[in-house]
C-alpha atoms as a PDB file:
ATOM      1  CA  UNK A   1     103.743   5.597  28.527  1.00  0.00           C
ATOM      2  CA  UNK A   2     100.413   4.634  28.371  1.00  0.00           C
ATOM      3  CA  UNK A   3      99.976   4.600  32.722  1.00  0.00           C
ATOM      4  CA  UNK A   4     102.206   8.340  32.739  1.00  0.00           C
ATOM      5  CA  UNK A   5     100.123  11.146  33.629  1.00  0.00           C
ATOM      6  CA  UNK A   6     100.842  14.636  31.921  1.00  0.00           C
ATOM      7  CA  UNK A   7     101.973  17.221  34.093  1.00  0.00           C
ATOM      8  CA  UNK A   8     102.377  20.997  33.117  1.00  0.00           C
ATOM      9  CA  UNK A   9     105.930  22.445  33.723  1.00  0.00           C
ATOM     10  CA  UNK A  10     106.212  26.043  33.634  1.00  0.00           C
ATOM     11  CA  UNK A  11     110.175  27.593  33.101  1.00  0.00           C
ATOM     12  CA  UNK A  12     111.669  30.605  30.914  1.00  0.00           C
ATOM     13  CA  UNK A  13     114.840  30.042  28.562  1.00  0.00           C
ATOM     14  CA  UNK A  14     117.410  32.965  27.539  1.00  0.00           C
ATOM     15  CA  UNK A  15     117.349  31.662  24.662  1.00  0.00           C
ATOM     16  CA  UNK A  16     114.006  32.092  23.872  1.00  0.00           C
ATOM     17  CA  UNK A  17     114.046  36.112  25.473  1.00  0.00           C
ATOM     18  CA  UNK A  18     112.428  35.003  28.579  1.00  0.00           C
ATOM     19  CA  UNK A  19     109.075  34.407  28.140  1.00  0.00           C
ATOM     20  CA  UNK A  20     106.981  31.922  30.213  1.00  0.00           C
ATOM     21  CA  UNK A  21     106.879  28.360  28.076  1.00  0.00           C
ATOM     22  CA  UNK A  22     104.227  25.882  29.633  1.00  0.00           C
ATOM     23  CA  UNK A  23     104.805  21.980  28.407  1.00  0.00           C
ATOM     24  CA  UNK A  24     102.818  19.095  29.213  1.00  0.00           C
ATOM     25  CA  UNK A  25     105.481  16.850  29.777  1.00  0.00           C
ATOM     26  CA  UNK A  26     103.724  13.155  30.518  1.00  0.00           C
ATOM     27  CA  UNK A  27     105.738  11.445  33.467  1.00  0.00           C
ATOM     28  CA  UNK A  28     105.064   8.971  36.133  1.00  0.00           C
ATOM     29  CA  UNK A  29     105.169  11.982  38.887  1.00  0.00           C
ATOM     30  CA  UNK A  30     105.517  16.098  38.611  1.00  0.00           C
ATOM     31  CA  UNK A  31     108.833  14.862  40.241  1.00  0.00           C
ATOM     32  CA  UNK A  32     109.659  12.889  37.134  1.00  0.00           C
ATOM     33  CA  UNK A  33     107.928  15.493  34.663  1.00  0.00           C
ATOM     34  CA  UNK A  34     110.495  18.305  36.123  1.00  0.00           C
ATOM     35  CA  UNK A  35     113.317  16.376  35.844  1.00  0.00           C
ATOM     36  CA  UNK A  36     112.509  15.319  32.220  1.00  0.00           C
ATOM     37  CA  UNK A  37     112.559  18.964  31.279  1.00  0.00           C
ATOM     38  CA  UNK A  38     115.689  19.664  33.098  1.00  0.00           C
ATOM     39  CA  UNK A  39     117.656  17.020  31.039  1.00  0.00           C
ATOM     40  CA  UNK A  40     116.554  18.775  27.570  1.00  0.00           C
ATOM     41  CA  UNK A  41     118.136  22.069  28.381  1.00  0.00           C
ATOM     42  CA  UNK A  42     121.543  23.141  30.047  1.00  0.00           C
ATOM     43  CA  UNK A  43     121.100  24.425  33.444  1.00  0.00           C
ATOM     44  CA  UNK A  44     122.387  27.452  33.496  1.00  0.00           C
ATOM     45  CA  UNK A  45     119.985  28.406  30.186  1.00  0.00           C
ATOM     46  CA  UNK A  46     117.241  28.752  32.623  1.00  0.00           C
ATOM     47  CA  UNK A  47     116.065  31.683  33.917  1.00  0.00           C
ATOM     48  CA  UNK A  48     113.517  30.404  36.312  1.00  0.00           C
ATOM     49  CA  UNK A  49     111.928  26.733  36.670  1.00  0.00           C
ATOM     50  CA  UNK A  50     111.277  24.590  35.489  1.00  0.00           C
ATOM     51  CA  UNK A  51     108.327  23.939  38.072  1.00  0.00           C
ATOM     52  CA  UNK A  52     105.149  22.214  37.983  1.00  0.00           C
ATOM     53  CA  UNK A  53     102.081  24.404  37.756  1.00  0.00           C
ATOM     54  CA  UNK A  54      99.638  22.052  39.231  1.00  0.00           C
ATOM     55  CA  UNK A  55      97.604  21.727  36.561  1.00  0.00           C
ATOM     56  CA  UNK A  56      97.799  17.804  35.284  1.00  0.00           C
ATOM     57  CA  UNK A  57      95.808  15.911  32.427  1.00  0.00           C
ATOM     58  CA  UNK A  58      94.836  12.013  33.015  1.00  0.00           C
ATOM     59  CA  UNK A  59      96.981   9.087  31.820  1.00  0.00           C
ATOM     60  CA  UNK A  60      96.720   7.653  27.758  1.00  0.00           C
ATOM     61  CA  UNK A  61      94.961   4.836  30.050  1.00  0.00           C
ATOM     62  CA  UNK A  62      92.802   6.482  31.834  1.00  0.00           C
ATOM     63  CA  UNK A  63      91.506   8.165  28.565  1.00  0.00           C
ATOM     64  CA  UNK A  64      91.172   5.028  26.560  1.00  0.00           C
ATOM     65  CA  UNK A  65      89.573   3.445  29.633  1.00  0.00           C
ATOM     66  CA  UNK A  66      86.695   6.667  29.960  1.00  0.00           C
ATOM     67  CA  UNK A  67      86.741   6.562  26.000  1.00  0.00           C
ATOM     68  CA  UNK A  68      85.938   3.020  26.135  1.00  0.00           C
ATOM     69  CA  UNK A  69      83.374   3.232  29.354  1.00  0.00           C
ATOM     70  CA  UNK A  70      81.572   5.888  27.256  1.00  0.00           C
ATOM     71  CA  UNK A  71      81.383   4.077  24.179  1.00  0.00           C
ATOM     72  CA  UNK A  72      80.164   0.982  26.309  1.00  0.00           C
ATOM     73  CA  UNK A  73      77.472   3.462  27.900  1.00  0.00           C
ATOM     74  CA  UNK A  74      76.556   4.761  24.535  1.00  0.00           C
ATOM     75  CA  UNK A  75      75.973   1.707  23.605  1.00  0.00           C
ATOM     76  CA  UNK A  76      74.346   0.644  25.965  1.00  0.00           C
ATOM     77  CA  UNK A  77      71.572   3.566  26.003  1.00  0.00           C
ATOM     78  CA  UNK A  78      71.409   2.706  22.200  1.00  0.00           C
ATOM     79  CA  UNK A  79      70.617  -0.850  23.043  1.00  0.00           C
ATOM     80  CA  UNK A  80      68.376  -0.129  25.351  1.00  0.00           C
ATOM     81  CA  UNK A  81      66.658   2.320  23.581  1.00  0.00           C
ATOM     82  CA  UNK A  82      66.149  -0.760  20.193  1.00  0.00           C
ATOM     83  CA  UNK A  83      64.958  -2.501  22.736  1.00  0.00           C
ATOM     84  CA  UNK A  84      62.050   0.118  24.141  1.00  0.00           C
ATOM     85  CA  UNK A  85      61.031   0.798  20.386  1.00  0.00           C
ATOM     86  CA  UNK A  86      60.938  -2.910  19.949  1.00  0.00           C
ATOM     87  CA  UNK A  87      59.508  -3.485  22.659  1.00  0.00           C
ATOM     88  CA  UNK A  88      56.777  -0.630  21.933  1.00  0.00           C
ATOM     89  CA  UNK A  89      56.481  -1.720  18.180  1.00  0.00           C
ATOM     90  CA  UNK A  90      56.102  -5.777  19.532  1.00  0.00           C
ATOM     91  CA  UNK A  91      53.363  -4.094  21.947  1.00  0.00           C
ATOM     92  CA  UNK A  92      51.005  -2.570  18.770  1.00  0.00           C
ATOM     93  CA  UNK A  93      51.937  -5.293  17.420  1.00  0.00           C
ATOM     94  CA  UNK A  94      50.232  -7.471  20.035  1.00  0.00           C
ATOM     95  CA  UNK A  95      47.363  -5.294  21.037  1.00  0.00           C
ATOM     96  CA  UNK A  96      46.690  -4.987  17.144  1.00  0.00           C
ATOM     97  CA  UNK A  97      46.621  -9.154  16.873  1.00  0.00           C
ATOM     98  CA  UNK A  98      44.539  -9.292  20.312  1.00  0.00           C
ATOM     99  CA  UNK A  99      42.221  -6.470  19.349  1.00  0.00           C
ATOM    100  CA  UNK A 100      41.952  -8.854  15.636  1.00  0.00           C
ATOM    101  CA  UNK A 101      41.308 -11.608  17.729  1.00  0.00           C
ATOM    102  CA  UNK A 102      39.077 -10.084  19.803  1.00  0.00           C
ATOM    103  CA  UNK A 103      37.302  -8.928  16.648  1.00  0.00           C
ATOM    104  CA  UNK A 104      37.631 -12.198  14.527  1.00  0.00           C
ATOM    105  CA  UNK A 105      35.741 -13.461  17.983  1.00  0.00           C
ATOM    106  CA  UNK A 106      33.269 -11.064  17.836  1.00  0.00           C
ATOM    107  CA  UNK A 107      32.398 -12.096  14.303  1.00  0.00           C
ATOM    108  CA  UNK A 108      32.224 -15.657  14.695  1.00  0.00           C
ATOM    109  CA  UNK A 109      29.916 -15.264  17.842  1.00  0.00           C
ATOM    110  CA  UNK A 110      27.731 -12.828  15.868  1.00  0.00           C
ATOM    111  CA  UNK A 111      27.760 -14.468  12.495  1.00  0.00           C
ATOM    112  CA  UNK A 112      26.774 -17.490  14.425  1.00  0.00           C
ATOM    113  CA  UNK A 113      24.248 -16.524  16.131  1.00  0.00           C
ATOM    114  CA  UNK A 114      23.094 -14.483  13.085  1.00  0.00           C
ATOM    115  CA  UNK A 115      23.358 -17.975  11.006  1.00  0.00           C
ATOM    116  CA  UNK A 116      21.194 -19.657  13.785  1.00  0.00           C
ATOM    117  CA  UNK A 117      18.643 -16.849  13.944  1.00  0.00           C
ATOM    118  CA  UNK A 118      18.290 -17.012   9.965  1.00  0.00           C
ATOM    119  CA  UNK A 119      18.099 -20.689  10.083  1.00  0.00           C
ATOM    120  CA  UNK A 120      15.629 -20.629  12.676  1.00  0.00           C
ATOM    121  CA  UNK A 121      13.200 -18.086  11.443  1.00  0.00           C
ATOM    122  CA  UNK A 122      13.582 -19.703   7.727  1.00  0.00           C
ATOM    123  CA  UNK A 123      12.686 -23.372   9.493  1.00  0.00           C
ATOM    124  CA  UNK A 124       9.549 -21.819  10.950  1.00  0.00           C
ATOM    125  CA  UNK A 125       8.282 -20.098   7.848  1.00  0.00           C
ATOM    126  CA  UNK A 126       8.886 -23.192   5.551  1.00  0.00           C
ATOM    127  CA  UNK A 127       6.807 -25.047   8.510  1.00  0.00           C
ATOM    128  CA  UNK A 128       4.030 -22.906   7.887  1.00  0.00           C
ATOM    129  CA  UNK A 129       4.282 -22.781   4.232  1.00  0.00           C
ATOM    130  CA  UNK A 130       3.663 -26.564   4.196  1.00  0.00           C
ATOM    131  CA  UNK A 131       1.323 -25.880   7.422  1.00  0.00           C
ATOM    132  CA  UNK A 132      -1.944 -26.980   5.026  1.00  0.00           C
ATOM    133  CA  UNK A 133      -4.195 -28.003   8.093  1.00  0.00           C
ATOM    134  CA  UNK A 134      -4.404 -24.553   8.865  1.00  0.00           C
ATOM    135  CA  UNK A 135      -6.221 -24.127   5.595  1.00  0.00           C
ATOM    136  CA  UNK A 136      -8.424 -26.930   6.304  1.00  0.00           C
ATOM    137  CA  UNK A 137      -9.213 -26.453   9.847  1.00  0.00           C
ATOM    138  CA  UNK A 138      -9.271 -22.626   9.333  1.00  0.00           C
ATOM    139  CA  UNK A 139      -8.984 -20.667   6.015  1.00  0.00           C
ATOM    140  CA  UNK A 140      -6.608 -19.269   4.011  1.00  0.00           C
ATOM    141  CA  UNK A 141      -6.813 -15.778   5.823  1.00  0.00           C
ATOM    142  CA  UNK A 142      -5.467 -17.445   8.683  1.00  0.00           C
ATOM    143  CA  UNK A 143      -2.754 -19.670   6.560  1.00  0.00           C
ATOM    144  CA  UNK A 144      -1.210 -16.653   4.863  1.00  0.00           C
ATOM    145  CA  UNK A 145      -1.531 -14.289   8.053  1.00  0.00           C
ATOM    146  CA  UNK A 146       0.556 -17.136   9.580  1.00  0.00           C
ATOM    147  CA  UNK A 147       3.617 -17.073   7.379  1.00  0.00           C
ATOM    148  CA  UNK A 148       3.280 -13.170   7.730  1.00  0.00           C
ATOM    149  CA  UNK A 149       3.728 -13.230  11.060  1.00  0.00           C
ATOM    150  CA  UNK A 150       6.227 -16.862  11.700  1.00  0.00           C
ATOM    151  CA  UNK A 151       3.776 -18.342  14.092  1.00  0.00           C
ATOM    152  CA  UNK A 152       5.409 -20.930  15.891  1.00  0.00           C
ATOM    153  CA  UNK A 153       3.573 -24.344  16.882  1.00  0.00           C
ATOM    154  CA  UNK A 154       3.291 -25.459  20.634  1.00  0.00           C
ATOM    155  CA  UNK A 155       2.081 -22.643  22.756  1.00  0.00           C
ATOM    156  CA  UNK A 156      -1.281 -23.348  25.146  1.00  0.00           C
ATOM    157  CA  UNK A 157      -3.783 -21.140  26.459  1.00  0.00           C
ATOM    158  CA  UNK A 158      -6.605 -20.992  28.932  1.00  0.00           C
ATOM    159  CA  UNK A 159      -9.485 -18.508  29.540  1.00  0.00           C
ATOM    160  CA  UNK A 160     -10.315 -17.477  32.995  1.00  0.00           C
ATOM    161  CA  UNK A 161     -13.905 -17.590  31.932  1.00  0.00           C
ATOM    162  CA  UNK A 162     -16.575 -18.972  29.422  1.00  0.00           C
ATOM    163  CA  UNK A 163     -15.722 -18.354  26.034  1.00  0.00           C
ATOM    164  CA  UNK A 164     -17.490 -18.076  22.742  1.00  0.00           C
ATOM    165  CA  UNK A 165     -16.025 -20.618  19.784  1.00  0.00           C
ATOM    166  CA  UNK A 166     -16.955 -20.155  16.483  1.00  0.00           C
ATOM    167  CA  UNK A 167     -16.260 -23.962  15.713  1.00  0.00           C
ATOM    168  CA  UNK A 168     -14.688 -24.280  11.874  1.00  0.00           C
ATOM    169  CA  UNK A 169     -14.062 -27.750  12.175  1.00  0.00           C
ATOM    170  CA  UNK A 170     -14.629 -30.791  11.978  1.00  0.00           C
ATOM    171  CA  UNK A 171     -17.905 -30.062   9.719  1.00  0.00           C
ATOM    172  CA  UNK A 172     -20.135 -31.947  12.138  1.00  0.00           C
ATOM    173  CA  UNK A 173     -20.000 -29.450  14.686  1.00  0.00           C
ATOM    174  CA  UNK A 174     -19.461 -26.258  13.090  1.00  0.00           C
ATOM    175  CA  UNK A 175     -21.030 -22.737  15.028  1.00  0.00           C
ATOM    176  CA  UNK A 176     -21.018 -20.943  18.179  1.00  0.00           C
ATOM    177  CA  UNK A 177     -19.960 -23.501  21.262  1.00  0.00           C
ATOM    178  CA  UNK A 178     -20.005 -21.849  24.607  1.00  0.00           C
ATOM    179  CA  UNK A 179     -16.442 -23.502  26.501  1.00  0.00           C
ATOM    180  CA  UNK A 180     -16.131 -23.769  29.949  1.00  0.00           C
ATOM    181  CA  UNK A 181     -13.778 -21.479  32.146  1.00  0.00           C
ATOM    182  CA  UNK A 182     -10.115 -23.561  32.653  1.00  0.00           C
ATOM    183  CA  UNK A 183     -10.528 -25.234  29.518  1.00  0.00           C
ATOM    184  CA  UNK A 184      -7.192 -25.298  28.168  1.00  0.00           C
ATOM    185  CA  UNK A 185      -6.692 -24.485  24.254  1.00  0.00           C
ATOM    186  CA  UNK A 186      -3.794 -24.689  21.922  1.00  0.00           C
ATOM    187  CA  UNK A 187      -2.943 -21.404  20.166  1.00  0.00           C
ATOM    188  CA  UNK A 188      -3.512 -21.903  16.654  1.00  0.00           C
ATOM    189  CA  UNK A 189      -2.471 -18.595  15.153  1.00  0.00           C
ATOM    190  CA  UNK A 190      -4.796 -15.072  14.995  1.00  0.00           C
ATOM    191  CA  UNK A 191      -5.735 -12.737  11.801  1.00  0.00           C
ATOM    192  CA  UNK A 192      -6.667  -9.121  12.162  1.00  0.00           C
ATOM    193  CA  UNK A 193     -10.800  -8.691  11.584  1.00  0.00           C
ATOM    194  CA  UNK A 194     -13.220  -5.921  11.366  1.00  0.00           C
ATOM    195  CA  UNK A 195     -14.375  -3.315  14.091  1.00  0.00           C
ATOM    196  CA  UNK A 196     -11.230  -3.586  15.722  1.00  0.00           C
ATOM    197  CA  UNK A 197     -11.145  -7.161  16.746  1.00  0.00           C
ATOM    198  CA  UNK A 198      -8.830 -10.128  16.820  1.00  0.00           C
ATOM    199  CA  UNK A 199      -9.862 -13.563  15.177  1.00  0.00           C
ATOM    200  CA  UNK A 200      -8.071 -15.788  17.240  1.00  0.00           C
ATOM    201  CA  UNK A 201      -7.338 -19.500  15.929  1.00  0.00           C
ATOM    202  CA  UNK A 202      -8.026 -21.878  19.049  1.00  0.00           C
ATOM    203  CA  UNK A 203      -8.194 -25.837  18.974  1.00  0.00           C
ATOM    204  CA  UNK A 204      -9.095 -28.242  22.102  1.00  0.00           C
ATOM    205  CA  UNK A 205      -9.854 -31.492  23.009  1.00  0.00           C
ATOM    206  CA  UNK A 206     -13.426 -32.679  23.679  1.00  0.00           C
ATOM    207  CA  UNK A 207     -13.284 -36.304  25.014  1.00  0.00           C
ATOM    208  CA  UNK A 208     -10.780 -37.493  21.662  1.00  0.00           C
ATOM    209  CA  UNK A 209     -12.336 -35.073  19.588  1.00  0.00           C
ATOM    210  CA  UNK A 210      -9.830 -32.862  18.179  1.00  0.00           C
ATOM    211  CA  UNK A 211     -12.048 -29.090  17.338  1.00  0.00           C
ATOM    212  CA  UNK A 212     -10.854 -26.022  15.844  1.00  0.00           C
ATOM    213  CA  UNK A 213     -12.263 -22.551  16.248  1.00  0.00           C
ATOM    214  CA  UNK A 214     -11.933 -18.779  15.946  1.00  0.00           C
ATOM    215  CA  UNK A 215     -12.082 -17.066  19.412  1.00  0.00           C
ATOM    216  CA  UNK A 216     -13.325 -13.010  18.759  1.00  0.00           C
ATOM    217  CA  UNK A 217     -10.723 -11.387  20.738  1.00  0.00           C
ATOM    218  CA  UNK A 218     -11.678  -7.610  21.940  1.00  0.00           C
ATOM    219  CA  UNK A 219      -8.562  -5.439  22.833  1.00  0.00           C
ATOM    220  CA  UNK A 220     -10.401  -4.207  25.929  1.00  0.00           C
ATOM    221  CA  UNK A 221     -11.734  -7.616  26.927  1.00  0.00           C
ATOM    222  CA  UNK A 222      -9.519 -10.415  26.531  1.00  0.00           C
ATOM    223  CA  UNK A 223     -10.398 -14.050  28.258  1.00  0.00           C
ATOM    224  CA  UNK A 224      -7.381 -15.858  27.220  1.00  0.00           C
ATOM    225  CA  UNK A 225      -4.133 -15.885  29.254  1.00  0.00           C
ATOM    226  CA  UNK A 226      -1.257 -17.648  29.417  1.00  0.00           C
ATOM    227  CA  UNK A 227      -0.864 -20.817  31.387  1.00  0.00           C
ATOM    228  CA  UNK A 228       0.815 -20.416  35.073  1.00  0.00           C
ATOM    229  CA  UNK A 229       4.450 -21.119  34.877  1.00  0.00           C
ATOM    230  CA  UNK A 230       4.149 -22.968  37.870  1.00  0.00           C
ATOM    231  CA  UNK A 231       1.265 -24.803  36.528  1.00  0.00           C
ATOM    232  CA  UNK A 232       3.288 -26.000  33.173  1.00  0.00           C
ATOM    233  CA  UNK A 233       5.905 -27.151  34.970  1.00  0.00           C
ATOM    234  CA  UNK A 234       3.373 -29.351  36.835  1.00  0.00           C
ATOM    235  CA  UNK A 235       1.943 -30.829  34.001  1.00  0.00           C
ATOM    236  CA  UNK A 236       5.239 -31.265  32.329  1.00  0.00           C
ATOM    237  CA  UNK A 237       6.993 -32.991  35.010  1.00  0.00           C
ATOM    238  CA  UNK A 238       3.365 -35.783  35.209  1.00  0.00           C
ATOM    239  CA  UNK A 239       4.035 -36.274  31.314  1.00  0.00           C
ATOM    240  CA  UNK A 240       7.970 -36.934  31.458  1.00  0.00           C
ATOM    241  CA  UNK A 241       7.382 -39.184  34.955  1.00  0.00           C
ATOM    242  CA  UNK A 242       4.797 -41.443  33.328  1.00  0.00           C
ATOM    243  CA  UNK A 243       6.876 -41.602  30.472  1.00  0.00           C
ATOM    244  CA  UNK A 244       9.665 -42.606  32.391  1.00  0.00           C
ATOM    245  CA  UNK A 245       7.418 -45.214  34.351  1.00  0.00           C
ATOM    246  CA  UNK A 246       6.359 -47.365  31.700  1.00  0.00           C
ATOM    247  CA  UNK A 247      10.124 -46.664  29.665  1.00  0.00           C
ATOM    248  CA  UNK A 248      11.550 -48.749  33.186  1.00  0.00           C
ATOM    249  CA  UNK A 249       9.042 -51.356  33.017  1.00  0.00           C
ATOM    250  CA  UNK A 250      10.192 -52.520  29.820  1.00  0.00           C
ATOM    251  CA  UNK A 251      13.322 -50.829  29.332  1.00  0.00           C
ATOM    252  CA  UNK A 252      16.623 -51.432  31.079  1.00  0.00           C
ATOM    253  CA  UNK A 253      17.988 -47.691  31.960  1.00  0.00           C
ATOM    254  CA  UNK A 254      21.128 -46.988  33.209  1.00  0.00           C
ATOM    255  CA  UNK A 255      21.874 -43.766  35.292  1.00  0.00           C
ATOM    256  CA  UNK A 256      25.298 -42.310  34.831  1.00  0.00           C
ATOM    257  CA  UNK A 257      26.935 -38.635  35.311  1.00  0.00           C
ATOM    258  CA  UNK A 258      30.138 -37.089  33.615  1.00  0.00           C
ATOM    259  CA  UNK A 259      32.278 -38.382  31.345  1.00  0.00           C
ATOM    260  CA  UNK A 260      30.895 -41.995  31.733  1.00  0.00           C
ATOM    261  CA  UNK A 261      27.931 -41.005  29.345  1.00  0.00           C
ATOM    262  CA  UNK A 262      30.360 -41.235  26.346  1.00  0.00           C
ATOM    263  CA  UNK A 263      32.297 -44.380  27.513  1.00  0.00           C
ATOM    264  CA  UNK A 264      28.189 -45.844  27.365  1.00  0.00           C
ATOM    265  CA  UNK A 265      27.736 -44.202  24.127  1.00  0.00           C
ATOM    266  CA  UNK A 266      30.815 -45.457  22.279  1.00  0.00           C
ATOM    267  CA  UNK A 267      29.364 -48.989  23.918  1.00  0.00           C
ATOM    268  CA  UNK A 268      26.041 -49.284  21.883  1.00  0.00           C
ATOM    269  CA  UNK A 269      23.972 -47.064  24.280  1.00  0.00           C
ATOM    270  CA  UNK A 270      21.815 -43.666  23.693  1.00  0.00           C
ATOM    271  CA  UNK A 271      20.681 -40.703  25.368  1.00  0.00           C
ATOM    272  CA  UNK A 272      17.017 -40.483  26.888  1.00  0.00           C
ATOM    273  CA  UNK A 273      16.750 -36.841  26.055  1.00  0.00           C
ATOM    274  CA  UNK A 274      12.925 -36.479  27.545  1.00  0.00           C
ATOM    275  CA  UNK A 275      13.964 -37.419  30.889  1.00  0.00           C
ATOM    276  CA  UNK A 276      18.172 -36.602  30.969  1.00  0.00           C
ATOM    277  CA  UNK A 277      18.935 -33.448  32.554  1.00  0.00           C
ATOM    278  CA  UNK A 278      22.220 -31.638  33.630  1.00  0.00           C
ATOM    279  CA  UNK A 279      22.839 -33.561  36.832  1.00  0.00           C
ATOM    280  CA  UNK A 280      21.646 -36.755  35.380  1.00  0.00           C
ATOM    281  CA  UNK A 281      21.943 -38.479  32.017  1.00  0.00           C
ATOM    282  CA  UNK A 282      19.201 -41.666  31.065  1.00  0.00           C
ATOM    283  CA  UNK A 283      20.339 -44.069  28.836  1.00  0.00           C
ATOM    284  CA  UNK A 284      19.040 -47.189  26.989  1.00  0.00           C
ATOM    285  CA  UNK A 285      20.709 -49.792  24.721  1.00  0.00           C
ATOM    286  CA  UNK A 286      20.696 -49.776  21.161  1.00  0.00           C
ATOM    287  CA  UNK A 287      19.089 -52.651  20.860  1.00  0.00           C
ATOM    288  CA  UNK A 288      15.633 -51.355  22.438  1.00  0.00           C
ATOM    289  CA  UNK A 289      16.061 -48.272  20.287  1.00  0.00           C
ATOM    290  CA  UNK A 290      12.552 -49.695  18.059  1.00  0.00           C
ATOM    291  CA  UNK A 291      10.631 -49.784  21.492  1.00  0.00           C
ATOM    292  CA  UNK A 292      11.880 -46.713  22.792  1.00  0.00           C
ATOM    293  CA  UNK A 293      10.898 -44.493  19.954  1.00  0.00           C
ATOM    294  CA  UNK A 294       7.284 -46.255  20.191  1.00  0.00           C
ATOM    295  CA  UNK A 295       6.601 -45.147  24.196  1.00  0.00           C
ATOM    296  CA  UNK A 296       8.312 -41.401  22.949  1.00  0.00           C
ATOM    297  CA  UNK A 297       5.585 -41.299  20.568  1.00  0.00           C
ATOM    298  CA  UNK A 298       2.865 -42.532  22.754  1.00  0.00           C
ATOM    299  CA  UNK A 299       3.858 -39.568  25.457  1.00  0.00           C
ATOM    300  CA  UNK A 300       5.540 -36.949  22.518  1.00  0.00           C
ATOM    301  CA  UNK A 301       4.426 -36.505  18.996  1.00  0.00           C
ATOM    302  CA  UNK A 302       2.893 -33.263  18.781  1.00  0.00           C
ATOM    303  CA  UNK A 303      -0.484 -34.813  18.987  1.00  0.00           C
ATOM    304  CA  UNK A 304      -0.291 -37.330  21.772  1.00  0.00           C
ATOM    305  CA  UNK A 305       1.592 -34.456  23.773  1.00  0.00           C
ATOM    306  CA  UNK A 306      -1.324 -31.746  23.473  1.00  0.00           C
ATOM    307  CA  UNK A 307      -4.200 -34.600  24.777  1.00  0.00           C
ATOM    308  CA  UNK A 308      -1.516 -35.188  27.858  1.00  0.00           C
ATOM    309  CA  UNK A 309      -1.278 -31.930  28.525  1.00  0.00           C
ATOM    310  CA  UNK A 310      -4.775 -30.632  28.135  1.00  0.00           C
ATOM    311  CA  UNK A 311      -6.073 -33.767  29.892  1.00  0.00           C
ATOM    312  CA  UNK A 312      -3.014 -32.968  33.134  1.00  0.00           C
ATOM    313  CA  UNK A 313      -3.422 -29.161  32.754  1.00  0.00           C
ATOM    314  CA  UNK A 314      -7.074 -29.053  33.287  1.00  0.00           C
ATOM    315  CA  UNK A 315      -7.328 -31.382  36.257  1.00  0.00           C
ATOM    316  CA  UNK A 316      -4.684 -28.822  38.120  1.00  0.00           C
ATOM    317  CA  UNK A 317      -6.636 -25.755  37.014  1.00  0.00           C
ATOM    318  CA  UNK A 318      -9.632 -26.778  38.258  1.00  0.00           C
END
């Protein structure tokens, strides 16, 4: 039953006064579907028909089949349409946790560098807090004007012609000193002063006399300038090579790249810093480690450094 096909007979009865009766009559063929309605009545009770009309509906099969092709697509599109919204919803989902991410980034790097910044700027002002020689060799003017500002040690000057010092110590030569042009000076710090001028705080080296004055600093005229960049490099690069000199004579150093600089150090040996760079890495054993830190001194402490320099720095000038 479920492979017939219905077919529509047409046929009038006498018994029923004639009128046209239409019956979907489901048979393997119209064939079959006329003869089915043949065999219900007598024959000679019809007055015309029965004959197919040509209209037909599709097998119980063929209905359950669409039915269940339809469901399937239905279910489908449903399926498919869980899975765009899912998809859609996982997508905020992961542009929300990447933009987090992104953010959470953003706050490490800037809290970081924040943190560094803060730490930095609090080292310098508790180095000048403590910074007493400035009192000493200066005044307190210049102490407190210091912290004010967070001067930072280590910056050198030169004037590009003679200068006037007003020499504040040591005691023994205190007053004006006329220095000659390409001297180079170490910038001690500056405070603000009447008529308009700068007081700035200058120290040099005079033989291995160490002398501190204030420099009277116009904002029209100004003598002192920075020292060449080419020039510092110079001097720098004489300082770390005689370092490195007498560090070989009686130092073993080893010369290593990559990741064979932490084989060495898990081994007992340490970093030259002065002298390591990028491309190549100086190292010593740990056993020399007493010596070492005596020839750094000799070449680095803030003290030894400024006589190299000022002693290198004004041979190139001149």
């Amino acid at each position: 039953m479920s492979q017939d096909i219905g077919y529509e007979i047409a046929y009038m009865l006498k018994s029923v006064g004639g009128g046209t009766i239409k019956e979907m009559v489901y048979a393997k063929s119209s064939h079959q579907a006329v003869g089915i309605v043949k065999a219900k009545y007598p024959s000679n009770d019809f007055l015309s028909g029965p004959n197919w009309t040509g209209n037909k509906t599709k097998s119980q099969n063929q209905l359950e089949q669409e039915a269940f092709t339809e469901k399937v697509k239905r279910e489908s599109e449903i399926r498919n349409r869980q899975q765009e919204n899912q998809a859609t919803i996982d997508g905020k989902i992961n542009n929300s946790n990447s933009d987090e991410a992104l953010f959470g980034l953003f706050k490490l790097v800037f809290f970081g560098t924040l943190g560094l910044v803060i730490a930095y700027f609090l080292y310098v002002l508790v180095v000048n807090i403590f910074n007493f020689n400035k009192i000493s060799n200066f005044d307190f003017g210049l102490y407190f004007n210091n912290i004010k500002s967070f001067y930072t040690e280590g910056e050198f000057r030169t004037a590009n012609k003679k200068i006037n010092i007003n020499i504040t110590a040591p005691d023994k030569f205190v007053g004006d000193v006329l220095v000659p042009k390409n001297k180079i000076f170490i910038y001690e710090g500056s405070k603000d002063a009447e008529n308009n001028v700068t007081l700035v705080a200058l120290s040099y080296y005079d033989e291995n006399k160490h002398i501190y004055g204030y420099y009277t600093q116009n904002k029209s005229k100004n003598a002192l300038q920075m020292i060449d960049k080419k020039i510092d490099k110079r001097i720098k690069e004489a300082i770390e090579k005689m370092f490195q000199e007498e560090l070989s004579k009686k130092v073993d150093l080893v010369q290593v790249k990559g990741k064979k600089v932490d084989d060495l150090e898990s081994n007992g040996y340490n970093i030259v810093q002065h002298i390591s760079s990028d491309d190549m890495t100086f190292l010593y054993k740990d056993e020399h480690k007493n010596e070492v830190e005596l020839i750094e001194d000799k070449y680095f402490s803030d003290e030894n450094y400024q006589r190299l320099y000022t002693k290198i720095g004004e041979k190139y000038l001149k």
